[in-house]
Every structure is written in C-alpha cells, then in structure tokens.
C-alpha atoms as a PDB file:
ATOM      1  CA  UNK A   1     -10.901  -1.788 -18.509  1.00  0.00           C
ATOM      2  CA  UNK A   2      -9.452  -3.961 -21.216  1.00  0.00           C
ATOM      3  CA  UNK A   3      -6.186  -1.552 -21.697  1.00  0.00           C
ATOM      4  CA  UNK A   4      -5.958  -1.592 -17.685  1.00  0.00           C
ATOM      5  CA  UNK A   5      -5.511  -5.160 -17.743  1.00  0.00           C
ATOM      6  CA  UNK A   6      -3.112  -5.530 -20.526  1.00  0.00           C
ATOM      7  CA  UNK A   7      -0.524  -2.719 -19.034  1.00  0.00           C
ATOM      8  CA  UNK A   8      -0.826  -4.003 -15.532  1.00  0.00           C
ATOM      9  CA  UNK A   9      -0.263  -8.324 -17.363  1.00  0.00           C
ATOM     10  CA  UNK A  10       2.916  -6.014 -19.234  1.00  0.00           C
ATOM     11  CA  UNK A  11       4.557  -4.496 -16.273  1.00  0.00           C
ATOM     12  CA  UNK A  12       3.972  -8.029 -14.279  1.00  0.00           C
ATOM     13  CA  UNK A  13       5.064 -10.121 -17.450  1.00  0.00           C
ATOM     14  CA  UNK A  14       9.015  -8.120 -17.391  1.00  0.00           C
ATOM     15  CA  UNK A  15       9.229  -8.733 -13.405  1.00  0.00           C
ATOM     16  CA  UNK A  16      12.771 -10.104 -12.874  1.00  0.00           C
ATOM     17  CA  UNK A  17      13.159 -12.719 -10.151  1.00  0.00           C
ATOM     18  CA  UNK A  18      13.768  -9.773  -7.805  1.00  0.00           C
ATOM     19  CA  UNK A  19      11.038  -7.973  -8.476  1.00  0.00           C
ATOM     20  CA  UNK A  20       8.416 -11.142  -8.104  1.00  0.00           C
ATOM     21  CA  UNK A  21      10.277 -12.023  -4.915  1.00  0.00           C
ATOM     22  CA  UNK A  22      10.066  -8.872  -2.987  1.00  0.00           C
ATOM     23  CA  UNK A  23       6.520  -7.991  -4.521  1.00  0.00           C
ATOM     24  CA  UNK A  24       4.968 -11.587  -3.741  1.00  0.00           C
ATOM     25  CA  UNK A  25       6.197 -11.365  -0.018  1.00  0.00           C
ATOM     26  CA  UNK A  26       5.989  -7.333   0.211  1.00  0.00           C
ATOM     27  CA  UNK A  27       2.394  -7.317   2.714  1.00  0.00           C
ATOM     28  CA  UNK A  28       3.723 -10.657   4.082  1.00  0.00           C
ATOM     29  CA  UNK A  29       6.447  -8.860   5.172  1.00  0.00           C
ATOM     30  CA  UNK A  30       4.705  -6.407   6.433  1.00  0.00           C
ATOM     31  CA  UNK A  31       2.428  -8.043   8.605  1.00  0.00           C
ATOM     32  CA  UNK A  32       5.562  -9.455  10.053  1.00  0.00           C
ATOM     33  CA  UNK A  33       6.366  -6.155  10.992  1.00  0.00           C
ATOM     34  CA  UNK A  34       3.472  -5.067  12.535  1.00  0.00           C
ATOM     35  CA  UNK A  35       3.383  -8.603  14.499  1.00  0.00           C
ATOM     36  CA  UNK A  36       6.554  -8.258  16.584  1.00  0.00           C
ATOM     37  CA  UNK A  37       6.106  -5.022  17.133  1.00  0.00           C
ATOM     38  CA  UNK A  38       2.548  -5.603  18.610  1.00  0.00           C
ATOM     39  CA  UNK A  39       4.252  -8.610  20.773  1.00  0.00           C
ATOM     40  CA  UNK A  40       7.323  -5.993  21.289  1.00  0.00           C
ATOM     41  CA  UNK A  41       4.574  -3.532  23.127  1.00  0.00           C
ATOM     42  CA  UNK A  42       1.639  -5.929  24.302  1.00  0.00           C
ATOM     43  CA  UNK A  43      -0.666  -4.364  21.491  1.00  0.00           C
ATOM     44  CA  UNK A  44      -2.954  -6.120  19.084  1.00  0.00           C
ATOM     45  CA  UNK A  45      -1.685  -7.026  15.622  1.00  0.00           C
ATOM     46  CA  UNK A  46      -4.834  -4.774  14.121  1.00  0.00           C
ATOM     47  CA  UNK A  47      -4.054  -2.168  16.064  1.00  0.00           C
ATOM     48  CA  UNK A  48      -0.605  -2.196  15.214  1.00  0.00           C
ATOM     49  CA  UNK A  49      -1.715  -2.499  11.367  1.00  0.00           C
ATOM     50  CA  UNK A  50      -3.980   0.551  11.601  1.00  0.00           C
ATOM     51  CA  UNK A  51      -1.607   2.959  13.115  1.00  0.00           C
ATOM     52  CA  UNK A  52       0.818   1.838  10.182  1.00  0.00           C
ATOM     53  CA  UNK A  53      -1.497   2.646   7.854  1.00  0.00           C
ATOM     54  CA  UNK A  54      -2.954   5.694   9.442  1.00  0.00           C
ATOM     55  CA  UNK A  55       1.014   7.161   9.374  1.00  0.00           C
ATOM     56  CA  UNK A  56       1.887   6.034   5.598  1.00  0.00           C
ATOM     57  CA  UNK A  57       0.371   8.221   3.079  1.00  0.00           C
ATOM     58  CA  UNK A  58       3.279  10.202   1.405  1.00  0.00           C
ATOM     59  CA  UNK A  59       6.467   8.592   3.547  1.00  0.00           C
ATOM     60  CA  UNK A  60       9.190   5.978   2.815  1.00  0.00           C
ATOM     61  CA  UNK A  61       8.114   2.517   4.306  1.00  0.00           C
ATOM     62  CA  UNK A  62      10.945   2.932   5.884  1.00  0.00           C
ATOM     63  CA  UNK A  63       9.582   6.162   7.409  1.00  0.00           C
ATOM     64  CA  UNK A  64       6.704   4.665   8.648  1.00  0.00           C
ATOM     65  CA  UNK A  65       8.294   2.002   9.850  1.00  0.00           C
ATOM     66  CA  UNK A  66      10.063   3.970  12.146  1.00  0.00           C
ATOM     67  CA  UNK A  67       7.108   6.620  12.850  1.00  0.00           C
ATOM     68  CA  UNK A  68       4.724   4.100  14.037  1.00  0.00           C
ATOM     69  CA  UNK A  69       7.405   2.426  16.458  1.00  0.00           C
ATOM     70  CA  UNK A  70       7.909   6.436  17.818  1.00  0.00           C
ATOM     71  CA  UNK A  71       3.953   6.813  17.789  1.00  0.00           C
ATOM     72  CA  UNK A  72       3.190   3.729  19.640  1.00  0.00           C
ATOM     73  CA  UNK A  73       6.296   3.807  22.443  1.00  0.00           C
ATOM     74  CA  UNK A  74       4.921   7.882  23.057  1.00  0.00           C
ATOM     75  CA  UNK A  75       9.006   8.571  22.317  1.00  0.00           C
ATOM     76  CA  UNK A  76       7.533  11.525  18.944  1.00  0.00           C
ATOM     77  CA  UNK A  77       3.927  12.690  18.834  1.00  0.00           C
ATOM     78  CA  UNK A  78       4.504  14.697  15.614  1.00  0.00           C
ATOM     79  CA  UNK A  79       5.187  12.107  13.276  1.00  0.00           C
ATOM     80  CA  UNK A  80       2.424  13.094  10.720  1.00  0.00           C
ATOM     81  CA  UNK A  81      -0.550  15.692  10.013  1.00  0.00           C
ATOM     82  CA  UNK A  82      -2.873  16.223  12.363  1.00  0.00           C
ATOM     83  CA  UNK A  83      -5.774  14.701  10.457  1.00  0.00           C
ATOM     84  CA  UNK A  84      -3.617  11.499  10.269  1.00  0.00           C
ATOM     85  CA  UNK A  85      -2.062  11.383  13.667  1.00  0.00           C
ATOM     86  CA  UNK A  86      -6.273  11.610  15.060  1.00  0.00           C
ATOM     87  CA  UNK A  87      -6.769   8.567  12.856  1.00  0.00           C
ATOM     88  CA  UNK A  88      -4.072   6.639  14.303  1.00  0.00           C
ATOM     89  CA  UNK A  89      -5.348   7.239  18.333  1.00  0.00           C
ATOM     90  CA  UNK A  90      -8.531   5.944  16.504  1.00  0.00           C
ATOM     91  CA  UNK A  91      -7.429   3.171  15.566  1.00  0.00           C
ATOM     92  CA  UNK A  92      -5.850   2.367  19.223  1.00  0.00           C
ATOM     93  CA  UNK A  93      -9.714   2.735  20.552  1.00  0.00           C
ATOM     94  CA  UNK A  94     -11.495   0.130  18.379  1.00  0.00           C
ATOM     95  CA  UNK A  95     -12.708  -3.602  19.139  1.00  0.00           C
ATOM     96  CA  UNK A  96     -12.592  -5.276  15.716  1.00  0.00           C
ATOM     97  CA  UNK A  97     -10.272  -4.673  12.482  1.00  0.00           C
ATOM     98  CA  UNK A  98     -13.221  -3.267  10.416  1.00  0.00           C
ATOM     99  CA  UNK A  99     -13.877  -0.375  12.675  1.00  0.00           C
ATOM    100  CA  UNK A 100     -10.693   0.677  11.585  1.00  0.00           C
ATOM    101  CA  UNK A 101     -11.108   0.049   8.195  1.00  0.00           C
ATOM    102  CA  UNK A 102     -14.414   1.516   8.483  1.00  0.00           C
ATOM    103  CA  UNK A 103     -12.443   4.760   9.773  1.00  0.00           C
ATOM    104  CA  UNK A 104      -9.674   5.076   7.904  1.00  0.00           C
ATOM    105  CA  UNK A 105     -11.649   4.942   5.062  1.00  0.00           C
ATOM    106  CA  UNK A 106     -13.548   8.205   5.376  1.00  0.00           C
ATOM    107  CA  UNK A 107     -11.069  10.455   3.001  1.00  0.00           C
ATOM    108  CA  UNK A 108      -8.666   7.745   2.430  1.00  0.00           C
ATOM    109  CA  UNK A 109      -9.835   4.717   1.028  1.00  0.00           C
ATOM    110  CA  UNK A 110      -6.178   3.639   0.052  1.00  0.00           C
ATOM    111  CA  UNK A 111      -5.071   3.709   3.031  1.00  0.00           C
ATOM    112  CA  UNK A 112      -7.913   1.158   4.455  1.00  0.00           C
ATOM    113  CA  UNK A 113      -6.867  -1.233   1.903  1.00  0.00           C
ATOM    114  CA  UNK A 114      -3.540  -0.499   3.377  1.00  0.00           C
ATOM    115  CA  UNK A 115      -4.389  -1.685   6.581  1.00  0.00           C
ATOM    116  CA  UNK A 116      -6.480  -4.573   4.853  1.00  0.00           C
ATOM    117  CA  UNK A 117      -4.148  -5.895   2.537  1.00  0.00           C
ATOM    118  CA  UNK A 118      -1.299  -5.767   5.937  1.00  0.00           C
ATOM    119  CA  UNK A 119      -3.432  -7.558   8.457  1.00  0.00           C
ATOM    120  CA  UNK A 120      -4.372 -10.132   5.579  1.00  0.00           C
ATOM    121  CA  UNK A 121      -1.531 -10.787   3.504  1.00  0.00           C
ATOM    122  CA  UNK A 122      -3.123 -14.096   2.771  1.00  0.00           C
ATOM    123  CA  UNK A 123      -6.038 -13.517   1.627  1.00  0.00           C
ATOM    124  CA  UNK A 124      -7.986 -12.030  -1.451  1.00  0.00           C
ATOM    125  CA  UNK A 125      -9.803  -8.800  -1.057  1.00  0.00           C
ATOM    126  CA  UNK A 126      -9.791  -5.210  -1.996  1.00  0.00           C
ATOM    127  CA  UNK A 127      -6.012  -3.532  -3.284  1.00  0.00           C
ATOM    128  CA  UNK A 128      -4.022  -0.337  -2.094  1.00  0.00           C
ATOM    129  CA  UNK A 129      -4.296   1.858  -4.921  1.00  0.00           C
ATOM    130  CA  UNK A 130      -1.973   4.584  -4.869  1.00  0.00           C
ATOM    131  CA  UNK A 131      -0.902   7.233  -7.618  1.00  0.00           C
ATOM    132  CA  UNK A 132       2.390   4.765  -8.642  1.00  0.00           C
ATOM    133  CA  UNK A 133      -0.606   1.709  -9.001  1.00  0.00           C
ATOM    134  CA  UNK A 134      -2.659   4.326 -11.553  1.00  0.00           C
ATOM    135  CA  UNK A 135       0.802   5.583 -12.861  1.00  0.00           C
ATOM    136  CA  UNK A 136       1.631   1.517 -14.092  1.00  0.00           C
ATOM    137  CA  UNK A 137      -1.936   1.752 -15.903  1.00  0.00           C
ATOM    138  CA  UNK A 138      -1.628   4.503 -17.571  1.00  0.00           C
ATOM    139  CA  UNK A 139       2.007   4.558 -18.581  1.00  0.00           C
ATOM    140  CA  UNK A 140       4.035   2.334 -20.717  1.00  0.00           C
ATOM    141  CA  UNK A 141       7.532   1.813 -19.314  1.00  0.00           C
ATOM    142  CA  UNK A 142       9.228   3.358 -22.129  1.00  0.00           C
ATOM    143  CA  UNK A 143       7.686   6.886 -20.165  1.00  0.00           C
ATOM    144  CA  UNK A 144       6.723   5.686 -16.803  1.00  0.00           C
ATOM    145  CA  UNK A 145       6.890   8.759 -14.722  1.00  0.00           C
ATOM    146  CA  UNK A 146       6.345  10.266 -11.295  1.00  0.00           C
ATOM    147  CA  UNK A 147       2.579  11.407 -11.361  1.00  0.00           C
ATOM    148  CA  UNK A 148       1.427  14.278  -9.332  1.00  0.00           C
ATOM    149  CA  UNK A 149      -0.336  13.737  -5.775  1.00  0.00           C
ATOM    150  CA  UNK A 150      -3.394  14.840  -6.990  1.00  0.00           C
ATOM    151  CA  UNK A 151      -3.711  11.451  -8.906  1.00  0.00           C
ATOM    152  CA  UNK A 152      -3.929   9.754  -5.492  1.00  0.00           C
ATOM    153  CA  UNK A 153      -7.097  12.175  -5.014  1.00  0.00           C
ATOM    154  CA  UNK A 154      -9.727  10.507  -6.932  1.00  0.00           C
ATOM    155  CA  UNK A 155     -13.453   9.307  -6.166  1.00  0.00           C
ATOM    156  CA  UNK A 156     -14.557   6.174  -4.883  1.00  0.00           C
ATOM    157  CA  UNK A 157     -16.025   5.050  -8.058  1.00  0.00           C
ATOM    158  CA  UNK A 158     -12.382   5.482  -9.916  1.00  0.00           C
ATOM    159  CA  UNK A 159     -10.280   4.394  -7.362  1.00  0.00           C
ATOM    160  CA  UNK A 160     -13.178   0.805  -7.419  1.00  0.00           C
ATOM    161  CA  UNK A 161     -12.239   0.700 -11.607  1.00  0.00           C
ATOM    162  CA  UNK A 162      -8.533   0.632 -11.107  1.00  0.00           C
ATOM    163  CA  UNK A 163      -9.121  -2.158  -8.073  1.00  0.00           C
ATOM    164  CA  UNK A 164     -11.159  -4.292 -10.437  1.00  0.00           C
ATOM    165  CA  UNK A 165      -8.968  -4.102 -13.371  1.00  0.00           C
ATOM    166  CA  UNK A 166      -5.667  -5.262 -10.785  1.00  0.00           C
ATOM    167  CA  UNK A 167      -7.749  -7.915  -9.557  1.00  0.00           C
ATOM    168  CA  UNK A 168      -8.901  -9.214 -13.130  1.00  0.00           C
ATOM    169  CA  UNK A 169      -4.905  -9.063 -14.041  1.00  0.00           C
ATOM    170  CA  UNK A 170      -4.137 -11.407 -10.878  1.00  0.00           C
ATOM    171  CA  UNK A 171      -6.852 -13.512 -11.750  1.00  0.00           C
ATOM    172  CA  UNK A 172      -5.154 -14.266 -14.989  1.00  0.00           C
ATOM    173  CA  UNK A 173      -1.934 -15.013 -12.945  1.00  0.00           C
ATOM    174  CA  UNK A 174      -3.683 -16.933 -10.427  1.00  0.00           C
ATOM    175  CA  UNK A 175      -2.082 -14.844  -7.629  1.00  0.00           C
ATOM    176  CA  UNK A 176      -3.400 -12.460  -5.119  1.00  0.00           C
ATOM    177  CA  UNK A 177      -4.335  -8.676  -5.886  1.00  0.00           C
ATOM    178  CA  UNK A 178      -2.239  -6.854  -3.297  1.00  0.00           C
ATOM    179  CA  UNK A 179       0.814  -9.480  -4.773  1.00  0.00           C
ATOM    180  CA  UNK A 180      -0.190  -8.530  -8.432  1.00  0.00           C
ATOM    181  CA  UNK A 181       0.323  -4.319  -7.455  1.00  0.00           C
ATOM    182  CA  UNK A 182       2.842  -5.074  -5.301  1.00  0.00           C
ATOM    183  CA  UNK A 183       4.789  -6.654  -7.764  1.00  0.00           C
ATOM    184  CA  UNK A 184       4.264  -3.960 -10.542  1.00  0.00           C
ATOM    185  CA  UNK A 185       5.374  -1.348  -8.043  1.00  0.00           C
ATOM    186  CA  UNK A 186       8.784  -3.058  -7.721  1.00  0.00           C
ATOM    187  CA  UNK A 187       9.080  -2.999 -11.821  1.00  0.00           C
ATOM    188  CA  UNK A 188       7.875   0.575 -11.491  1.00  0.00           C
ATOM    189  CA  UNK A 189      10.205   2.002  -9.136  1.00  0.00           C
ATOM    190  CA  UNK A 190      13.140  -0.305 -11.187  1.00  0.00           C
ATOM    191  CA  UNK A 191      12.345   1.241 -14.036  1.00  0.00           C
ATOM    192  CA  UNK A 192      12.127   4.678 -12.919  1.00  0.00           C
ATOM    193  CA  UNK A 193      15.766   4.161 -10.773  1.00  0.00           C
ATOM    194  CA  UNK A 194      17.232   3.555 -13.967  1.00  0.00           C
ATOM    195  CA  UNK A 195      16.419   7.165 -14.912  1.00  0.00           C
ATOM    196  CA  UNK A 196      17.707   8.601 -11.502  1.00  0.00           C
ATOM    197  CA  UNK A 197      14.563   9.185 -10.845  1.00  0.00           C
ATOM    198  CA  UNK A 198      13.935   7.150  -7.919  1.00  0.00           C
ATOM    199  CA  UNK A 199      10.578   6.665  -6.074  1.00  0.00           C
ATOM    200  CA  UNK A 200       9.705   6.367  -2.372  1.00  0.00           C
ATOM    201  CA  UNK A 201       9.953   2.571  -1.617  1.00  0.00           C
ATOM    202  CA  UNK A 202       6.509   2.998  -0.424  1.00  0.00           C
ATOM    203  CA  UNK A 203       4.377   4.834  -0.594  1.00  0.00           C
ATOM    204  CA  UNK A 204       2.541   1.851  -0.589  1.00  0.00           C
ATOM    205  CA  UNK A 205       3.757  -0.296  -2.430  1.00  0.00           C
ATOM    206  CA  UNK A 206       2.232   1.568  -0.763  1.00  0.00           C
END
C-alpha cells in the first residue's frame, strides 16, 4: 500500500490553487445541490442524495445534475439503465440514509460512497472510488491515461485497499478522504486536458 500512498501524496503535492479549491469544496458543493433541490420539491436531502447517486455511474456531473432534476419532477423517466433507474425509486421509499446506502451498495459500492461522501461532506468516512481514483494510483502523470470501465468492476476487498491507502494519504495532509480523491481527480482530469484527452467532469469525482 506504500506505492498507493506515495502516488496519491504526488498527484495531491502538484495541485495548483485551482485544483485544491474546487477539489476541497467538490462534495460540499454537491450537497448544496442536492439541498435546494430537495427544498425546490419538498423532498428529503437523503433522498435527494440517493437518487443522485443512483443516476451517476458513467455521466457528466453535469448530466446527472440535470437527470436527477428530470427524474424527481416525473418531466424524463429514461434517464439511465433500468437496473439504476429501480435503485433510484428505492431510494425515494426508505426511512433513514443507510437503507440507501445499504441498497445502493449491492453491485455498486462506489456509488454508496457516492451518496455517503454527498450527504456528509463534512465528515470522515468511507471514499468514492472510481476507475480515474485507481487510474491516479497506478499511473504517474507523465502517462496518466483513460482506464477501461472494467477497472471500476472490482471486488469489495480491492475496491476496501484503494479506500485505505486514500485515507492514509489524507491522514498525512490532515484533510478529509473524499477532499484528498477529490482533489487528485481535478489534477487528473488537468493533466489529461492537456493531452486533448479530456475526462468526464465526473464521473465522480465521481
């Protein structure tokens, strides 16, 4: 886990100003989001959250954004896969935030950390590991590139290793996980712009 740490402390350690800024306050942001739009409909914040979540694997934030608005207002039904489009009318049925993690974590544990990381921006817990997080711990910038989907498709136990070794690196920084791979997804998707070879905005950062 040692070489994790170090390439995750690398990517953090050539942030520019604008990359710190907008990865620090990237899930704060977020939660904004899903907070006046809850108040915008007379929905619960976690609810909110969950159907974000549910809607964002493989789309643009921007995307989502706009798909969970659609979902929520009944204006567009089809705004994902089926499999994801069930989880998000789960999530509109539950009582408490971890019945939704709890469900959106049965093939998709990024995604739960998703919704996790969104409802509590604040706070220090688990981190959304996405294909781009693994991609910053396994490549140096010099050849960052844009790793296959299957990456994203890996077992519980992995996708726990890569979480520990972000947490260990924000640890070090004395800042939250979800900031720490936040953070190294902005100096990610910098450096791969600079090739023309742009990635999603989220896909997480998320």
């Amino acid at each position: 886990m040692h070489g994790l740490v170090k390439r995750i402390l690398y990517y953090h350690g050539i942030a520019n100003p604008e990359n710190l800024e907008q990865g620090m306050s990237w899930y704060n942001r977020a939660h904004e989001f899903c907070k006046e739009l809850g108040e915008e409909l007379n929905l619960p914040l976690f609810h909110v959250a969950g159907v974000v979540a549910a809607l964002s694997p493989l789309v643009e934030w921007s995307v989502n954004k706009q798909n969970a608005r659609d979902f929520l207002q009944g204006t567009r039904v089809s705004v994902h896969t089926k499999s994801q489009i069930a989880k998000a009318h789960a999530c509109l049925h539950t009582e408490y935030p971890e019945e939704i993690f709890n469900l959106l974590t049965i093939k998709g544990t990024k995604t739960s950390w998703f919704f996790w990381n969104i409802l509590y921006p604040d706070t220090a817990s688990g981190v959304t590991i996405d294909r781009h997080a693994i991609g910053s711990c396994v490549f140096s910038p010099s050849n960052a590139a844009v790793i296959p989907d299957s990456y994203s498709h890996i077992t519980i136990n992995q996708y726990n290793f890569f979480m520990r070794a972000y947490m260990r690196a924000a640890e070090i920084r004395g800042i939250l996980p979800h900031q720490m791979q936040a953070i190294v997804w902005e100096v990610y998707k910098s450096i791969r712009s600079k090739t023309n070879d742009v990635l999603p905005e989220t896909e997480t950062p998320f």
